[in-house]
PDB file of N, CA and C in Angstrom:
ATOM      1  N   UNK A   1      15.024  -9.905  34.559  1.00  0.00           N
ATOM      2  CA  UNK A   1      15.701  -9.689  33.305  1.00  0.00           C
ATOM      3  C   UNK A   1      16.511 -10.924  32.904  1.00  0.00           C
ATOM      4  N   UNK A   2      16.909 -11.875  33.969  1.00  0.00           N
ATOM      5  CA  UNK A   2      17.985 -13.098  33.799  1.00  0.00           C
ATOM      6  C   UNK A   2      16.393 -14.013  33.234  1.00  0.00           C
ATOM      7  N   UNK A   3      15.647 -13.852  33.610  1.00  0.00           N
ATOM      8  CA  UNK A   3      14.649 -15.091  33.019  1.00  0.00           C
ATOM      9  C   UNK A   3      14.344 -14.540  31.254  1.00  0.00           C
ATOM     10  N   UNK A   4      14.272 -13.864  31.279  1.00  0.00           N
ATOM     11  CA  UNK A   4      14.268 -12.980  29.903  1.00  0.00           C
ATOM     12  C   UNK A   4      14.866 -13.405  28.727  1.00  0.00           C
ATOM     13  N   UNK A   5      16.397 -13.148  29.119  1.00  0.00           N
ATOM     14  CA  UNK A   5      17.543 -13.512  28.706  1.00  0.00           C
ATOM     15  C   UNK A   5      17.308 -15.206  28.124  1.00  0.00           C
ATOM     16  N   UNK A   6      17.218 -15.710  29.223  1.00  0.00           N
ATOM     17  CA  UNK A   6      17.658 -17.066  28.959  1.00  0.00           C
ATOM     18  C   UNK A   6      15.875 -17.966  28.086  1.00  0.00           C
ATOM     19  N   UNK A   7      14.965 -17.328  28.605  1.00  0.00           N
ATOM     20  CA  UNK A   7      14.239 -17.412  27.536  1.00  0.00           C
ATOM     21  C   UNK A   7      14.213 -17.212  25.749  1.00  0.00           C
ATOM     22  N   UNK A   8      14.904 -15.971  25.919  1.00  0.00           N
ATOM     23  CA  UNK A   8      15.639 -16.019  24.229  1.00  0.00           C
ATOM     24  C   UNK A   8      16.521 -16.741  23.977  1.00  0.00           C
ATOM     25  N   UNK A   9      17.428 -17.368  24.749  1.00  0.00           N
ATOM     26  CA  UNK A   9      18.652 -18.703  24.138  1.00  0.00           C
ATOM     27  C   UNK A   9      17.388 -19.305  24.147  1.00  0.00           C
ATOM     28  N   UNK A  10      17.148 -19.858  24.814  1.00  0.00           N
ATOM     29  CA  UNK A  10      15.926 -21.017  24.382  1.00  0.00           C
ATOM     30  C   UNK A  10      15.418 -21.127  23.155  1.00  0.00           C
ATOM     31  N   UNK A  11      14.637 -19.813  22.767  1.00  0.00           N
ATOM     32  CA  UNK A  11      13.845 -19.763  21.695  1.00  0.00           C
ATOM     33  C   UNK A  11      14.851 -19.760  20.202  1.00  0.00           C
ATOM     34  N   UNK A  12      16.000 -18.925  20.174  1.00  0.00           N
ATOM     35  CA  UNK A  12      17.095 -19.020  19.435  1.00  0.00           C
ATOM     36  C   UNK A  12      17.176 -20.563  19.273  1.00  0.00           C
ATOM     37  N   UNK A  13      17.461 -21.845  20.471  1.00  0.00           N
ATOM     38  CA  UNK A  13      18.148 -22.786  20.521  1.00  0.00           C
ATOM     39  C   UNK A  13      16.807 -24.035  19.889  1.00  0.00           C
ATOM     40  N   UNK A  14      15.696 -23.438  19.667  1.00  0.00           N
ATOM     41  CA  UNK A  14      14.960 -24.614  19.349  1.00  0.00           C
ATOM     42  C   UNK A  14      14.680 -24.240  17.844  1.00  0.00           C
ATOM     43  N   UNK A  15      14.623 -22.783  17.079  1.00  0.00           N
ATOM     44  CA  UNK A  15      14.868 -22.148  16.016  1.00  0.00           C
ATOM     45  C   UNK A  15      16.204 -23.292  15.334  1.00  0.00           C
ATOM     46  N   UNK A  16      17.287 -22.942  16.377  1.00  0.00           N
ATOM     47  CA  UNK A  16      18.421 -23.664  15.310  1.00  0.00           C
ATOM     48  C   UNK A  16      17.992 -25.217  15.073  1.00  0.00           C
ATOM     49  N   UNK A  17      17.766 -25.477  16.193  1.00  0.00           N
ATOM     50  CA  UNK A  17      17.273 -27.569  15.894  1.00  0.00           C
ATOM     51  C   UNK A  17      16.221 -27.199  15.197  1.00  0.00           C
ATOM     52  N   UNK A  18      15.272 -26.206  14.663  1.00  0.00           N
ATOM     53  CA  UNK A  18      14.359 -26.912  13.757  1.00  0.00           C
ATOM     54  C   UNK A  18      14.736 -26.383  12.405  1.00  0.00           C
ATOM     55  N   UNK A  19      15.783 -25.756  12.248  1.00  0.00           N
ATOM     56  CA  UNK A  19      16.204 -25.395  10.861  1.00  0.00           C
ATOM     57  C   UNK A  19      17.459 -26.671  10.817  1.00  0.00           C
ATOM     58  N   UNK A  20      18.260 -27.108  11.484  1.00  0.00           N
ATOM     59  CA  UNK A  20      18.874 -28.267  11.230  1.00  0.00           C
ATOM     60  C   UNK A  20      17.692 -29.472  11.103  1.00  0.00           C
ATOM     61  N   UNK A  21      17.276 -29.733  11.609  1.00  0.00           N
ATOM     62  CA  UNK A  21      16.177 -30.892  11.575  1.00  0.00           C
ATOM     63  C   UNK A  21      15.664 -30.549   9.819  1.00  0.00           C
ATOM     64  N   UNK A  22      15.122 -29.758   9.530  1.00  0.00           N
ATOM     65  CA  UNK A  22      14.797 -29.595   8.041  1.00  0.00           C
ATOM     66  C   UNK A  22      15.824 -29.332   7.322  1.00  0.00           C
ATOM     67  N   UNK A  23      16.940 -29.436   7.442  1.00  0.00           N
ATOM     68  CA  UNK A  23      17.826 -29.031   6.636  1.00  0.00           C
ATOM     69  C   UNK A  23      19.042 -30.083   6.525  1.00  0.00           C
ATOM     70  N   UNK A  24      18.468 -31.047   6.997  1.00  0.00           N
ATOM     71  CA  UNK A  24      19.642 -32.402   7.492  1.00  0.00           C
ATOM     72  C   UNK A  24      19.547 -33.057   5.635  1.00  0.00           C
ATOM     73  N   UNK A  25      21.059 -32.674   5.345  1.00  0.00           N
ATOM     74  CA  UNK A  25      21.163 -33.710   4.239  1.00  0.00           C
ATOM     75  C   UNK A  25      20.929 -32.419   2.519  1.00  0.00           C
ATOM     76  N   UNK A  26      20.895 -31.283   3.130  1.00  0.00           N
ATOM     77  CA  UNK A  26      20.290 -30.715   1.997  1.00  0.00           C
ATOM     78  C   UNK A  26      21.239 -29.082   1.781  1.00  0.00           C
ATOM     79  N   UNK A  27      21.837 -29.117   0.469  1.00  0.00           N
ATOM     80  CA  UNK A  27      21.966 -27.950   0.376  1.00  0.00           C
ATOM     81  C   UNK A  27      21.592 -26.441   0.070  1.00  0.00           C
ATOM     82  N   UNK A  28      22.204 -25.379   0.599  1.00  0.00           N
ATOM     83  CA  UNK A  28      21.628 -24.217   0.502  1.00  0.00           C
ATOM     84  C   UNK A  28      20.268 -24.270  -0.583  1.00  0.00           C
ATOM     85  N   UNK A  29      20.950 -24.397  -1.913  1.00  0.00           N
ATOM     86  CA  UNK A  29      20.536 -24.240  -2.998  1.00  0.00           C
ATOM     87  C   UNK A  29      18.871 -25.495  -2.799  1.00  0.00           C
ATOM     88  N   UNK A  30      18.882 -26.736  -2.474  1.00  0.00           N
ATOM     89  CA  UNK A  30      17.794 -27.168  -2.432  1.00  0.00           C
ATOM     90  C   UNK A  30      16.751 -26.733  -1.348  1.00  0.00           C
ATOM     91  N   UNK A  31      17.733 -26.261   0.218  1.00  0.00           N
ATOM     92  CA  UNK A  31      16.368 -25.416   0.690  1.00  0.00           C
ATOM     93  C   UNK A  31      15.444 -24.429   0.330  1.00  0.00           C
ATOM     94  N   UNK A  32      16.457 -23.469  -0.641  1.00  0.00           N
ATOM     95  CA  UNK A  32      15.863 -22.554  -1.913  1.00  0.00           C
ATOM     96  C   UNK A  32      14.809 -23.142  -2.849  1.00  0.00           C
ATOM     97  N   UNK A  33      14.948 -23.942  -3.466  1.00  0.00           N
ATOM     98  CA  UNK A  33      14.165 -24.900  -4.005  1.00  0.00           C
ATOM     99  C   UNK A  33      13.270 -25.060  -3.517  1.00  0.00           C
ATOM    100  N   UNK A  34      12.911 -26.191  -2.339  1.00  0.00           N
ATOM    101  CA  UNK A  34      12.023 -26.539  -1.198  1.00  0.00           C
ATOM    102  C   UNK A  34      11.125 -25.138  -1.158  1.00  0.00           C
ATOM    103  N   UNK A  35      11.518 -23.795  -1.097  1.00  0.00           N
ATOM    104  CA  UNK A  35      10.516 -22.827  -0.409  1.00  0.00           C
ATOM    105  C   UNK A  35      10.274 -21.866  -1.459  1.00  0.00           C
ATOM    106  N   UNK A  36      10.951 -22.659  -2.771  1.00  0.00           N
ATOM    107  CA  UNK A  36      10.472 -21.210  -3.990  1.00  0.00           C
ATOM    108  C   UNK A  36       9.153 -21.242  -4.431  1.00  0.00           C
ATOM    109  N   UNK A  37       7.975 -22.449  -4.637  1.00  0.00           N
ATOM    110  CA  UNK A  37       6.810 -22.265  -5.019  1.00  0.00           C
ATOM    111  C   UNK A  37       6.039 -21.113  -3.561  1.00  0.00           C
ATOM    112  N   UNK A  38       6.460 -21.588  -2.821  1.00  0.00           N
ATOM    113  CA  UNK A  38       5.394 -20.935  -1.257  1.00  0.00           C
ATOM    114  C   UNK A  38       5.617 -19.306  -1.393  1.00  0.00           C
ATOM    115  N   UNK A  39       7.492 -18.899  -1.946  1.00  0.00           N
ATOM    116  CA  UNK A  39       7.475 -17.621  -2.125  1.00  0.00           C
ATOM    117  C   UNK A  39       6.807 -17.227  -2.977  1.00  0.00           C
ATOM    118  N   UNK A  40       6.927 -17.593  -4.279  1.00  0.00           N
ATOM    119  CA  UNK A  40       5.488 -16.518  -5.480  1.00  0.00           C
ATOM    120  C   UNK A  40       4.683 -17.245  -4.822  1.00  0.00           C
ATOM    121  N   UNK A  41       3.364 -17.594  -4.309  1.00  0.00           N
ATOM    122  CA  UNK A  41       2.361 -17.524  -3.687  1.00  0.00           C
ATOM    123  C   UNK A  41       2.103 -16.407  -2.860  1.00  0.00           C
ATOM    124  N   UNK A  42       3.322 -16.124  -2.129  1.00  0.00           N
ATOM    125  CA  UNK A  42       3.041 -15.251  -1.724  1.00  0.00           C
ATOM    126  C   UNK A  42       3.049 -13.840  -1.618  1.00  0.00           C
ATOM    127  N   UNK A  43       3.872 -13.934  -2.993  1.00  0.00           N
ATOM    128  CA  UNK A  43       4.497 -12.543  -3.745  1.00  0.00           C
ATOM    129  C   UNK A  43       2.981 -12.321  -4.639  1.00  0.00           C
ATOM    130  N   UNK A  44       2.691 -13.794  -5.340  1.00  0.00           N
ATOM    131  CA  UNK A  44       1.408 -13.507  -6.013  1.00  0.00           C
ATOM    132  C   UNK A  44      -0.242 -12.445  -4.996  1.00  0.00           C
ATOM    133  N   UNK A  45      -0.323 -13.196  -3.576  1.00  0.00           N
ATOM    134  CA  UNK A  45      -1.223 -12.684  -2.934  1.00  0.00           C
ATOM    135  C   UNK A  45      -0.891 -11.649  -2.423  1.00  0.00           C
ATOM    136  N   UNK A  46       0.545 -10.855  -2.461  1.00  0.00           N
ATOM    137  CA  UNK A  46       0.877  -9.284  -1.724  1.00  0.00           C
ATOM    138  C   UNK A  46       0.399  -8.750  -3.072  1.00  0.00           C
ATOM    139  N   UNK A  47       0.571  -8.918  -4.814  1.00  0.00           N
ATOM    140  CA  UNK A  47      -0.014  -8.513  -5.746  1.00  0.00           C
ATOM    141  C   UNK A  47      -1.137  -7.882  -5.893  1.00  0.00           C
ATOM    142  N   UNK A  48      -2.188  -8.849  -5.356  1.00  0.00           N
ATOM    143  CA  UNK A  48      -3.552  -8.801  -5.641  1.00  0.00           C
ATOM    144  C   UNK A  48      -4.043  -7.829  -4.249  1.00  0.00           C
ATOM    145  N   UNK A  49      -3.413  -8.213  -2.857  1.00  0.00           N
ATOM    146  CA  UNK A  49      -3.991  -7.040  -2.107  1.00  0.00           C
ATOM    147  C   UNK A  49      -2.766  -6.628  -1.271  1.00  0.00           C
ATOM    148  N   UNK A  50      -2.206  -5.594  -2.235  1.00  0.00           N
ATOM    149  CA  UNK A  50      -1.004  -4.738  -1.529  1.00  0.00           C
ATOM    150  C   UNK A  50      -1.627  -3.886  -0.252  1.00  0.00           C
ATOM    151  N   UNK A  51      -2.570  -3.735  -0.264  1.00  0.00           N
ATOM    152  CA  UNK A  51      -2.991  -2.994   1.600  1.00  0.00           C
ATOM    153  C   UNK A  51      -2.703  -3.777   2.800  1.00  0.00           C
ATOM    154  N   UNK A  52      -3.300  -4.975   2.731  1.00  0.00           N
ATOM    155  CA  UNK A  52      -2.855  -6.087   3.905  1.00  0.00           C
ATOM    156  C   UNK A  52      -4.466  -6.081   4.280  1.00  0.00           C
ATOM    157  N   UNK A  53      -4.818  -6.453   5.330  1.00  0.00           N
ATOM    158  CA  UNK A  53      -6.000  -6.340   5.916  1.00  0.00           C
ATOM    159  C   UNK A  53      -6.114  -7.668   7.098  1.00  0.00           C
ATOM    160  N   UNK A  54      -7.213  -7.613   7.569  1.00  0.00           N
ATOM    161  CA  UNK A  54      -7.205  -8.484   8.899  1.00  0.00           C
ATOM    162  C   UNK A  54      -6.511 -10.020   8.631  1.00  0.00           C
ATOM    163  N   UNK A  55      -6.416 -10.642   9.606  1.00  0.00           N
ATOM    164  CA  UNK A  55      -5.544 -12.445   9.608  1.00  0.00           C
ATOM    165  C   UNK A  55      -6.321 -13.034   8.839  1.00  0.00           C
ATOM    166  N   UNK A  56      -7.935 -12.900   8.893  1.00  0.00           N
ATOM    167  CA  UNK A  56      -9.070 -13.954   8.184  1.00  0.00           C
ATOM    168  C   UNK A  56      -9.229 -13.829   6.987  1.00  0.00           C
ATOM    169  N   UNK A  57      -8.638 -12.182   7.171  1.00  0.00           N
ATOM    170  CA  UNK A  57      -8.330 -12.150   5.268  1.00  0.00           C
ATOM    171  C   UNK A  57      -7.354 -12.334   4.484  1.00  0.00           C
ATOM    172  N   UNK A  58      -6.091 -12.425   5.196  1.00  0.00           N
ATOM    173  CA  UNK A  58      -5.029 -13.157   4.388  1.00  0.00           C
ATOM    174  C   UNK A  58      -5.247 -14.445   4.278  1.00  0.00           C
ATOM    175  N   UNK A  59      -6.071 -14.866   5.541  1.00  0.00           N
ATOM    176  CA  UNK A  59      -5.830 -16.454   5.393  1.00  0.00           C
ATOM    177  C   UNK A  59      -6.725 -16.707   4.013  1.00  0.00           C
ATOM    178  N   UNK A  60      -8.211 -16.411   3.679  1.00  0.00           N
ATOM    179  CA  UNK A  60      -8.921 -16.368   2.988  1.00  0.00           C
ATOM    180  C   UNK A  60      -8.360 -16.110   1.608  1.00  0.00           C
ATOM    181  N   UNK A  61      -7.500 -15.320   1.796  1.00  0.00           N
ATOM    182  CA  UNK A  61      -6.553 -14.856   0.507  1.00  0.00           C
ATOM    183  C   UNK A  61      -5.700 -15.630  -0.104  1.00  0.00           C
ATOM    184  N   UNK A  62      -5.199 -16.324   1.162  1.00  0.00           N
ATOM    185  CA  UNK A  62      -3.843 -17.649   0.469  1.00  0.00           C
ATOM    186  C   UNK A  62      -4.263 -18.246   0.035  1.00  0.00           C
ATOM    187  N   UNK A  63      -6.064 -19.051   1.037  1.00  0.00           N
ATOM    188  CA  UNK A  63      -6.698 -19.784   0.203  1.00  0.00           C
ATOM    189  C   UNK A  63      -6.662 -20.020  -1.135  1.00  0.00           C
ATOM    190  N   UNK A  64      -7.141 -18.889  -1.426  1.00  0.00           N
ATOM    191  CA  UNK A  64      -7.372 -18.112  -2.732  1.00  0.00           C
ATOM    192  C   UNK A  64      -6.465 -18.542  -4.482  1.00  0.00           C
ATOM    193  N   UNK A  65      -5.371 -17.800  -3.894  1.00  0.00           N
ATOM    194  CA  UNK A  65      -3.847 -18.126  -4.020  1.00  0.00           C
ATOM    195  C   UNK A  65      -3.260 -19.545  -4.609  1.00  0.00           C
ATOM    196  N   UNK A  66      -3.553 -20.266  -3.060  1.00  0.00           N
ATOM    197  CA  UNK A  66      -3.102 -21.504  -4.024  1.00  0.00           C
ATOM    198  C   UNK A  66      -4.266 -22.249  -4.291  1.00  0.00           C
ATOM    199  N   UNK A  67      -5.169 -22.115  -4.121  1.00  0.00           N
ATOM    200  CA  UNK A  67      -6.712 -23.131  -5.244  1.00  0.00           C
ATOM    201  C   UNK A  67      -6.294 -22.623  -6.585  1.00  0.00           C
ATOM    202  N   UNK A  68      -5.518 -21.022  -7.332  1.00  0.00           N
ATOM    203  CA  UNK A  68      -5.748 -20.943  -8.281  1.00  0.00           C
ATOM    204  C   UNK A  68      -4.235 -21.749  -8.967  1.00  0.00           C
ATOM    205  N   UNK A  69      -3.262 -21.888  -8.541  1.00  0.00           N
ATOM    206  CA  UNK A  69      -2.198 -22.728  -9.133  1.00  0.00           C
ATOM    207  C   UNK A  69      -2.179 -22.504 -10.496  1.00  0.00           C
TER     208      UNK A  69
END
């Protein structure tokens, strides 16, 4: 259970360095920015197939998604 544990600080601790690492120099408001086209993409492709369905088909789907821009 102690290897467990300290496996999640880990994973927590490389989470925080890679959200500082992308976030060096930038405020709230521009990381918002940075990730607002990727959100409607993907608000657009939950649109078109609100069921969900297998990985090959979302992936196929994002495809989809952003070829149509």
């Amino acid at each position: 259970m102690m290897l467990f544990g300290a496996g999640l600080y880990l994973i927590f601790l490389v989470l925080i360095l890679w959200f500082v690492k992308c976030a060096r120099g930038k405020s709230l408001g521009d990381l918002f920015e940075d990730n607002d086209h990727h959100h409607h993409q993907i608000l657009r492709m939950i649109e078109k197939y609100p069921r969900g369905g297998t990985w090959s088909q979302h992936r196929s789907w994002m495809e989809e998604v952003v070829s149509e821009k």
